[in-house]
Protein backbone atom coordinates (compact mmCIF):
# COMPACT_ATOMS: atom_id res chain seq x y z
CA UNK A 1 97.12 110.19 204.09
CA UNK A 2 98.70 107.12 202.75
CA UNK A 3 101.95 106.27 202.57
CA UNK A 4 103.43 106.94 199.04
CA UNK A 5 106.62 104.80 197.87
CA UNK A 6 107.59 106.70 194.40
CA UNK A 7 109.96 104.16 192.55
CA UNK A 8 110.61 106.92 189.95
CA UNK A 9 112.69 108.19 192.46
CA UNK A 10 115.29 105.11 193.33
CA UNK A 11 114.60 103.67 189.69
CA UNK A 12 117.87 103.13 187.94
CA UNK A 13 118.60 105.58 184.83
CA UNK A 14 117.99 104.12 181.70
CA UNK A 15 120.99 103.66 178.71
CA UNK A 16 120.96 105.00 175.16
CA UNK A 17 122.30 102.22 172.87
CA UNK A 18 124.23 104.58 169.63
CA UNK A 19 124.77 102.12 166.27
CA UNK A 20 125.68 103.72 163.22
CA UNK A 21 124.70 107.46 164.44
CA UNK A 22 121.19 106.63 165.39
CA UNK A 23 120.57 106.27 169.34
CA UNK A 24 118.33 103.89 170.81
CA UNK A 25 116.75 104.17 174.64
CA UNK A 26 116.32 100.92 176.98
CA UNK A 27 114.79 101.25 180.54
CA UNK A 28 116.88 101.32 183.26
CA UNK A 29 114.52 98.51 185.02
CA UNK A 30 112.71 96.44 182.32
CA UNK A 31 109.90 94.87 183.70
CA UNK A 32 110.43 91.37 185.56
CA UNK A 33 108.57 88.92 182.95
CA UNK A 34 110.65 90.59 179.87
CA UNK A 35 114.29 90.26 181.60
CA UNK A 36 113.28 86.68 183.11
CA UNK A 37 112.92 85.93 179.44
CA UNK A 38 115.77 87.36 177.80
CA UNK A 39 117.84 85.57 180.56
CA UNK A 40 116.30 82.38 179.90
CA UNK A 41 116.48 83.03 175.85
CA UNK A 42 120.66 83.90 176.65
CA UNK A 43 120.90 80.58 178.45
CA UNK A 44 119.67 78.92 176.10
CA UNK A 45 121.19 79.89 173.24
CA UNK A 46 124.34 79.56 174.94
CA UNK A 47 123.48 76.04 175.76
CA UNK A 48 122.56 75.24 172.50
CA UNK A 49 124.46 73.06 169.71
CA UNK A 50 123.98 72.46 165.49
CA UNK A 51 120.32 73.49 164.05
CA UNK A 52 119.19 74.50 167.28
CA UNK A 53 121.66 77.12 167.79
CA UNK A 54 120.32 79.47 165.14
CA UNK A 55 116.69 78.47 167.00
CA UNK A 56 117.77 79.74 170.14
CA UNK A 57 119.68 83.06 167.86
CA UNK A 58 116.08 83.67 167.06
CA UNK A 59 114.49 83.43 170.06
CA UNK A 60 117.24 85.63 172.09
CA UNK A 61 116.90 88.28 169.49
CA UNK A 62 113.43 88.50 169.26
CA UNK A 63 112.88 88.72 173.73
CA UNK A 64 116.03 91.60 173.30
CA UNK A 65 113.98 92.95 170.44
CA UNK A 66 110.99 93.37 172.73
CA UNK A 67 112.90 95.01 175.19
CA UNK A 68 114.25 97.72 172.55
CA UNK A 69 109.83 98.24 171.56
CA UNK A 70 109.24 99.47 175.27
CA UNK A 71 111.17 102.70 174.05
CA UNK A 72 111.02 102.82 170.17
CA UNK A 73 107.47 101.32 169.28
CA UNK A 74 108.01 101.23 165.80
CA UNK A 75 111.27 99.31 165.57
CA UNK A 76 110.95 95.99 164.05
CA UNK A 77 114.69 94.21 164.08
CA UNK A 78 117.44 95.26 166.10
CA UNK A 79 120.11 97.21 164.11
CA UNK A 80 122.92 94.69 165.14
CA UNK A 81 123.81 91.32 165.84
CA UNK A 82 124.42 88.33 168.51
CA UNK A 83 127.65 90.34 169.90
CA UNK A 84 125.74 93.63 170.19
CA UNK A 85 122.94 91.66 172.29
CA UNK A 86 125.24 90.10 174.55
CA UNK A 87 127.37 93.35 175.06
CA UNK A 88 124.48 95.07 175.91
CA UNK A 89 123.33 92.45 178.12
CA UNK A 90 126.17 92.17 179.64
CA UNK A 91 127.65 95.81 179.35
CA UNK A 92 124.35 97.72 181.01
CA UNK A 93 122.59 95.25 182.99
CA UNK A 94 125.71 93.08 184.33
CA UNK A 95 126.21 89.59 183.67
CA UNK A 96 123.05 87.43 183.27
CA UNK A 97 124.52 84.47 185.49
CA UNK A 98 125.61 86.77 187.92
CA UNK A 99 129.42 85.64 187.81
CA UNK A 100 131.92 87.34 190.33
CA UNK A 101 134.03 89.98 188.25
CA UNK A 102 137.32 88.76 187.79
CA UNK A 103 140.58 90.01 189.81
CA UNK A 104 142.23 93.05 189.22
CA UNK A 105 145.52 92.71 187.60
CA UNK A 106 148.24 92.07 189.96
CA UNK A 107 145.62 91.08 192.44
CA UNK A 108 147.52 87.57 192.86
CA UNK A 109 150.90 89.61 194.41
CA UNK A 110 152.31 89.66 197.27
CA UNK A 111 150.98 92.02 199.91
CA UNK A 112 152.45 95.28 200.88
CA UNK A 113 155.01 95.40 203.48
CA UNK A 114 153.05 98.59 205.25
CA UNK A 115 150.55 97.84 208.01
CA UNK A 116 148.04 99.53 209.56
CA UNK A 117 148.11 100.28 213.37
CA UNK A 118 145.34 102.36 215.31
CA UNK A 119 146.30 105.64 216.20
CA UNK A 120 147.21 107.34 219.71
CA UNK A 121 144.26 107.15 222.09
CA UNK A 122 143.47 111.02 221.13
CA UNK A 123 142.23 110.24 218.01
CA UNK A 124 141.13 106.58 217.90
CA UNK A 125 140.01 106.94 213.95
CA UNK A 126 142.96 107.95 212.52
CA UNK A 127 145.05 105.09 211.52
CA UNK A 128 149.14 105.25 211.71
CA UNK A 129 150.96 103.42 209.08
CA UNK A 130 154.46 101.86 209.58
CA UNK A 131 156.86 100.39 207.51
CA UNK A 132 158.38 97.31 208.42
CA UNK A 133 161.69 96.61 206.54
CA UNK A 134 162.76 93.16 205.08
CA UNK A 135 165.46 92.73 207.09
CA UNK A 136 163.09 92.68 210.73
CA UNK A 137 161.28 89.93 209.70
């Protein structure tokens, strides 16, 4: 018998995209050629300047607007605008230039004063923690 790898199983859940009451679905894994091109059409719109801005607009809502016809045939503009294509962009299927999240707040302080030691030899996983006071450094 051959081997049998079902991707429906390890496939990411798709979203549901609500604007004004009505819900729209999106694929949890678009295919490749369709998210290579709305990442391209992104870029490029971001990149663009004057006239060819509202080009670009075009072109990024019309790739997006293919990706919202996998799930809702009929649909023939998307029901919002440049921010709602870059939120969901962004938002579902993470950030298109795959930028590091930023810091946590207060990620810049100081470190605690507790450390970590190993514990006795009878239990080698747990870990002990100790306070060190200001005044022993």
């Amino acid at each position: 018998m051959p081997r049998i790898i079902d991707l429906d199983l390890i496939a990411p859940e798709g979203v549901t995209i609500r604007k004004s009451g009505v819900e729209y679905r999106l694929p949890g894994d678009p295919p490749t050629a369709l998210w290579l091109s709305i990442i391209a059409a992104h870029d490029a719109h971001i990149a663009a300047a004057g006239a060819e801005h509202f080009q670009t607009l075009q072109v990024f809502h019309d790739r997006m607007l293919l990706l919202f016809k996998l799930e809702q045939p009929k649909l023939t503009a998307l029901p919002f605008g440049p921010a709602g294509m870059i939120s969901i962009l962004i938002g579902f299927y993470g950030a298109p230039d795959d930028e590091a999240p930023e810091d946590p707040p207060g990620a810049d302080e100081a470190a605690s004063a507790k450390r970590t030691t190993t514990g006795r030899r009878a239990s080698p996983a747990k870990p002990k923690t100790a306070t060190r006071s200001r005044s022993s450094r």
